[in-house]
Protein backbone atom coordinates (compact mmCIF):
# COMPACT_ATOMS: atom_id res chain seq x y z
CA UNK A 1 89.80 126.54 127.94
CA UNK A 2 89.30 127.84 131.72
CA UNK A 3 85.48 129.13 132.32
CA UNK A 4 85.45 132.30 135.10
CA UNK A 5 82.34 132.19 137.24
CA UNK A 6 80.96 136.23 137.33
CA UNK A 7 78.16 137.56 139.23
CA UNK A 8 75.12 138.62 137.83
CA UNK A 9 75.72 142.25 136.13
CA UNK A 10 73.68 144.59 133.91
CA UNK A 11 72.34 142.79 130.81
CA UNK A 12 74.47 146.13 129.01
CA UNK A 13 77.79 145.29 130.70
CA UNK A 14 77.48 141.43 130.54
CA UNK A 15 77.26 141.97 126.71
CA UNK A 16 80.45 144.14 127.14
CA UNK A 17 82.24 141.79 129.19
CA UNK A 18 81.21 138.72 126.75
CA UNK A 19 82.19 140.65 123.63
CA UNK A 20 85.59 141.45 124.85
CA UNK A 21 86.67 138.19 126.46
CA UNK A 22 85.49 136.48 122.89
CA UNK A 23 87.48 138.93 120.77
CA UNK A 24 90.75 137.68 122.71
CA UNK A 25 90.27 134.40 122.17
CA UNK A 26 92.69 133.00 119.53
CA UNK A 27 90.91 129.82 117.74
CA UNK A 28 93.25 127.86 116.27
CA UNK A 29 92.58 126.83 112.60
CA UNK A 30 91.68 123.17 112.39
CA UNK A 31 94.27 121.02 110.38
CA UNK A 32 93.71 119.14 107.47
CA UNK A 33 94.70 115.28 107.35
CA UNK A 34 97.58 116.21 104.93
CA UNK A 35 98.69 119.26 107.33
CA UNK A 36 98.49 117.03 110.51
CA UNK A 37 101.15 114.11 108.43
CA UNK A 38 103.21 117.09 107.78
CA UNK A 39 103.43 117.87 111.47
CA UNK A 40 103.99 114.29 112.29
CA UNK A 41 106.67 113.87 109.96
CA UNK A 42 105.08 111.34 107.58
CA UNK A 43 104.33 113.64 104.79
CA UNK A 44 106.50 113.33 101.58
CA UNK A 45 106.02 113.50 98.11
CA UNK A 46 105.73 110.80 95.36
CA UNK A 47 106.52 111.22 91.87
CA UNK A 48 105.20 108.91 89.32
CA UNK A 49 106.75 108.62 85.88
CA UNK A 50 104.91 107.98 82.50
CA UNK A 51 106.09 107.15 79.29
CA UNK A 52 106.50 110.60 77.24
CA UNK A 53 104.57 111.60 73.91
CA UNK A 54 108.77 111.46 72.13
CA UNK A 55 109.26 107.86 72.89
CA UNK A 56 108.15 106.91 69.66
CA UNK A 57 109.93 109.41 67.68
CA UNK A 58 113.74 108.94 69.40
CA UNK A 59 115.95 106.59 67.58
CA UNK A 60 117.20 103.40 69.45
CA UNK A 61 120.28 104.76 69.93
CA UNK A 62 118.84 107.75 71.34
CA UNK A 63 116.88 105.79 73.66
CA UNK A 64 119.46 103.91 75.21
CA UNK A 65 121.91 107.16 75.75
CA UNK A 66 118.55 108.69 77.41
CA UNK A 67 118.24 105.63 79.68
CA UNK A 68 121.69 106.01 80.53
CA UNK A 69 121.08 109.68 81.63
CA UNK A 70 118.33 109.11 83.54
CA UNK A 71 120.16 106.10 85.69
CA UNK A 72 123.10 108.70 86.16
CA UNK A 73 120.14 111.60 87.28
CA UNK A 74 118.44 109.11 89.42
CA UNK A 75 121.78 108.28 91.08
CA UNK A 76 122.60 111.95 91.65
CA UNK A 77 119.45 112.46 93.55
CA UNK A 78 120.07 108.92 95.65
CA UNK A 79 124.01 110.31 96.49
CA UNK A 80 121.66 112.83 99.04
CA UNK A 81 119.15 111.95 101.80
CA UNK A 82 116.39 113.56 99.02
CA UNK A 83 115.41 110.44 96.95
CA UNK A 84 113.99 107.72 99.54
CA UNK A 85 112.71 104.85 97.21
CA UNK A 86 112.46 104.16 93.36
CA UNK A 87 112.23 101.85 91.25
CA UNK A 88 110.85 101.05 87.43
CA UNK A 89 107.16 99.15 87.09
CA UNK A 90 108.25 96.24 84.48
CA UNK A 91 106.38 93.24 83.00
CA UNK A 92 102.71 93.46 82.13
CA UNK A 93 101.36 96.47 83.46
CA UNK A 94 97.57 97.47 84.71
CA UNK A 95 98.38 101.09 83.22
CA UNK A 96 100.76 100.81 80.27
CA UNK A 97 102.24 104.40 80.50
CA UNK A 98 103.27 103.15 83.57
CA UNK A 99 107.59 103.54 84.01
CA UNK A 100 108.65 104.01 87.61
CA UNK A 101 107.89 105.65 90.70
CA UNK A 102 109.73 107.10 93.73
CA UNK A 103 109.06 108.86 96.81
CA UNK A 104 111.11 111.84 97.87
CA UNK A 105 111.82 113.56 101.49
CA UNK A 106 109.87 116.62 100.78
CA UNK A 107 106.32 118.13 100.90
CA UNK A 108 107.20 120.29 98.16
CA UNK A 109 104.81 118.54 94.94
CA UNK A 110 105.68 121.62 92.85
CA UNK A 111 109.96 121.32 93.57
CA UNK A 112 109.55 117.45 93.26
CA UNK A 113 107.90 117.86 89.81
CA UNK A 114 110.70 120.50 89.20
CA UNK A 115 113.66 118.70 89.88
CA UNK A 116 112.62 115.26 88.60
CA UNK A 117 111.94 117.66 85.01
CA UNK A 118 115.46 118.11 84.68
CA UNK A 119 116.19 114.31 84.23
CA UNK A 120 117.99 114.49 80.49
CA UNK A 121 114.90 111.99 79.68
CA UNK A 122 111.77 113.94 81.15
CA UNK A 123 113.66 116.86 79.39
CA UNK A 124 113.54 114.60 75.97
CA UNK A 125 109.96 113.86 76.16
CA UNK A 126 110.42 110.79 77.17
CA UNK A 127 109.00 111.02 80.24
CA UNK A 128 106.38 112.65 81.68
CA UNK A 129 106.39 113.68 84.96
CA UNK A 130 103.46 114.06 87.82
CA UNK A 131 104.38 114.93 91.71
CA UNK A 132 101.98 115.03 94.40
CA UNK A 133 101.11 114.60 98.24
CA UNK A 134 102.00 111.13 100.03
CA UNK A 135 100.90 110.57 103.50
CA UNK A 136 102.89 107.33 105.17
CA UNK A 137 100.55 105.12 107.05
CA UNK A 138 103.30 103.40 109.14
CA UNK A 139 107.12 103.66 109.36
CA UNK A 140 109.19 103.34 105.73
CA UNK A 141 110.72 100.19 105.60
CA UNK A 142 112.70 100.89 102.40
CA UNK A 143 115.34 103.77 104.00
CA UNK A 144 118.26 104.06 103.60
CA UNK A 145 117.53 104.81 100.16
CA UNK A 146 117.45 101.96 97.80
CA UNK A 147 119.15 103.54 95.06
CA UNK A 148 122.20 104.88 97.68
CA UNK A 149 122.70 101.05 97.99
CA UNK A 150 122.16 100.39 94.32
CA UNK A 151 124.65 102.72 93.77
CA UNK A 152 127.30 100.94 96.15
CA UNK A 153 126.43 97.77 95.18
CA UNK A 154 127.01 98.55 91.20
CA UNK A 155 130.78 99.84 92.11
CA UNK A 156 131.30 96.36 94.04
CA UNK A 157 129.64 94.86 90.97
CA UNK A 158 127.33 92.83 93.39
CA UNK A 159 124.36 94.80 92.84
CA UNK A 160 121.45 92.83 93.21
CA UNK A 161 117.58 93.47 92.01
CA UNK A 162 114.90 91.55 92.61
CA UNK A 163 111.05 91.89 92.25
CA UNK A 164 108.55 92.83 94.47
CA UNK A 165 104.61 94.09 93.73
CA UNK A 166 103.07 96.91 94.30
CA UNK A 167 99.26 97.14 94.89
CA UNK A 168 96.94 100.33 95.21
CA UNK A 169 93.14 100.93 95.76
CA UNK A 170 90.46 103.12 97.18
CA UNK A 171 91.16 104.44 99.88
CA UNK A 172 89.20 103.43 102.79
CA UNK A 173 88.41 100.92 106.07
CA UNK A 174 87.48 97.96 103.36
CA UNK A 175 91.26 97.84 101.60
CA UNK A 176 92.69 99.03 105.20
CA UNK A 177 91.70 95.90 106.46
CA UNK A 178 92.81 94.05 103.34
CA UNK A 179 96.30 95.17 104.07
CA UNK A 180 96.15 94.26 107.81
CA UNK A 181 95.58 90.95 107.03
CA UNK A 182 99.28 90.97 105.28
CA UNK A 183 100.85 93.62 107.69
CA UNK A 184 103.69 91.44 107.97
CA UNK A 185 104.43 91.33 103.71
CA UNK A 186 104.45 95.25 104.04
CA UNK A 187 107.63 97.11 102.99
CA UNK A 188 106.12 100.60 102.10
CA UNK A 189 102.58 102.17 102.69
CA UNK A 190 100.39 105.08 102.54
CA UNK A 191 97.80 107.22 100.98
CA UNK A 192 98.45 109.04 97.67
CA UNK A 193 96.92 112.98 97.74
CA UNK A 194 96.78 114.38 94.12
CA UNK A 195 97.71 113.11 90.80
CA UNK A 196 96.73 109.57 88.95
CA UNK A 197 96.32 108.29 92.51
CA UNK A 198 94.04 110.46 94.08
CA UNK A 199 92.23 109.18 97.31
CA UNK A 200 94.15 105.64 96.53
CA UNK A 201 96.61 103.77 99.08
CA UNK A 202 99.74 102.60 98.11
CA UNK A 203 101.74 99.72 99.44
CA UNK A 204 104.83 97.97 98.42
CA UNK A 205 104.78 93.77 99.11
CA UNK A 206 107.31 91.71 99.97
CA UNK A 207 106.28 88.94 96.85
CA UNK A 208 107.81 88.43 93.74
CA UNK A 209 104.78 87.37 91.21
CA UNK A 210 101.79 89.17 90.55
CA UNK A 211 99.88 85.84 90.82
CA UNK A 212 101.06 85.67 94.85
CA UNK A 213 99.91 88.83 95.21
CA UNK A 214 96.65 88.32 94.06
CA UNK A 215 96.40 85.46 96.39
CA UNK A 216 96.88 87.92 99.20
CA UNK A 217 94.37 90.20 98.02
CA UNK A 218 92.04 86.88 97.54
CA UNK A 219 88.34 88.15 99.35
CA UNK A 220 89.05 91.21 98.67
CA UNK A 221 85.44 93.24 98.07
CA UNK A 222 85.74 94.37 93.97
CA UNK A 223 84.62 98.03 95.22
CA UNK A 224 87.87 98.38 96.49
CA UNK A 225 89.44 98.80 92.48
CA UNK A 226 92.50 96.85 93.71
CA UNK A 227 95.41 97.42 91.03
CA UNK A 228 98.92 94.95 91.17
CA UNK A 229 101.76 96.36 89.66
CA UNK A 230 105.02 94.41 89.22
CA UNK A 231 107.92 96.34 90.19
CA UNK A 232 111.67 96.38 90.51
CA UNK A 233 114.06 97.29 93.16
CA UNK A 234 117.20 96.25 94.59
CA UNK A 235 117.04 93.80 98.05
CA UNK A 236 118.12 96.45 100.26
CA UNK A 237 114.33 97.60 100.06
CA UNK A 238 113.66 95.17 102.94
CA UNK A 239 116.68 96.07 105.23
CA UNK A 240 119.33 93.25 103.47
CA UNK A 241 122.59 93.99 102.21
């Protein structure tokens, strides 16, 4: 802001003169961490999927043809640049209702929870459905989308999956540095804004076994509430085709 030196002037018209350069001055509103991603192009919006209060009443049959629908609606949404990552939480889980997660190009919670309602098997009651605020911490790793290249890879019927591990905690400096120590495992990270996952970070290792995992995360300090998730996705997560 440039300063203008005035002489000395009537205590009346100095007030005059101070009033009306301060009423011209525009302040610009300061910008909230979420606001300042959304600038910078890192904002997006995860969706996290939970098993539905109508899973126990569908039939087996009905379940599988619901399955079906939802690969089909989770394949429409990876034939577009929308859908950047998914993939289903499997094995023994820290949160049973736990059934897959994905991370969209959009800072629209309210859409994403929208759109990911229509899947034939959120509309069932099957799944539940919860959107909210992701900030990426460094550059995704996992575009192109993984399910684009599922896709391709199931019509060459060389399609591919393999596991990987996801781990969250508190966010903060203590699990920050936690995750430095394994920058190099990292495929997908950042901090989670709303939801299940409130004020937790999020990132996506390169290791197949929950048991490696938690030999990465060995010395971590227990206030951090580290979680380890095994998860599912297809190799292209980490750039191979």
């Amino acid at each position: 802001m440039a300063f203008r030196t005035v002489a000395l002037l009537p205590a009346l018209a100095l007030a005059a003169a101070c009033s009306s350069t301060s009423s011209s001055v525009a302040v610009e509103p300061e910008l909230s961490p979420y606001e300042m991603a959304v600038r910078d192009g890192h904002a997006y919006t995860m969706a996290v999927m939970r098993r539905g209060a109508a899973t126990d009443v569908v039939s087996p049959s009905e379940m599988g043809d619901l399955t079906r629908a939802h690969i089909d609606f989770t394949q429409g949404l990876a034939d577009t640049d929308y859908l950047l990552v998914s993939g289903p939480f499997v094995g023994e889980r820290v949160e049973s209702s736990l059934r897959s997660l994905a991370i969209v190009d959009s800072t629209d919670a309210r859409g994403t929870r929208e759109r990911f309602c229509t899947d034939p098997a959120a509309e069932a009651g099957v799944l539940e459905i919860e959107a909210f605020p992701f900030v990426a911490t460094q550059p995704l790793r996992a575009m192109p989308s993984i399910e684009r290249a599922s896709r391709a890879s199931q019509e060459s019927g060389q399609m591919t999956l393999r596991p990987y591990v996801i781990v969250d905690a508190t966010t903060g400096p203590e699990f920050d540095g936690t995750l430095e120590r394994v920058a190099d495992l990292i495929l997908l990270r950042g901090d989670c804004m709303g939801g299940s996952f409130e004020s937790r970070t999020i990132a996506v290792l390169d290791c197949r076994t929950v048991s490696e995992a938690e030999s990465l995360m060995a010395g971590s300090s227990p206030a951090d509430g580290i979680r380890i998730h095994p998860w599912v996705s297809t190799v292209s997560l980490t750039g191979m085709e």
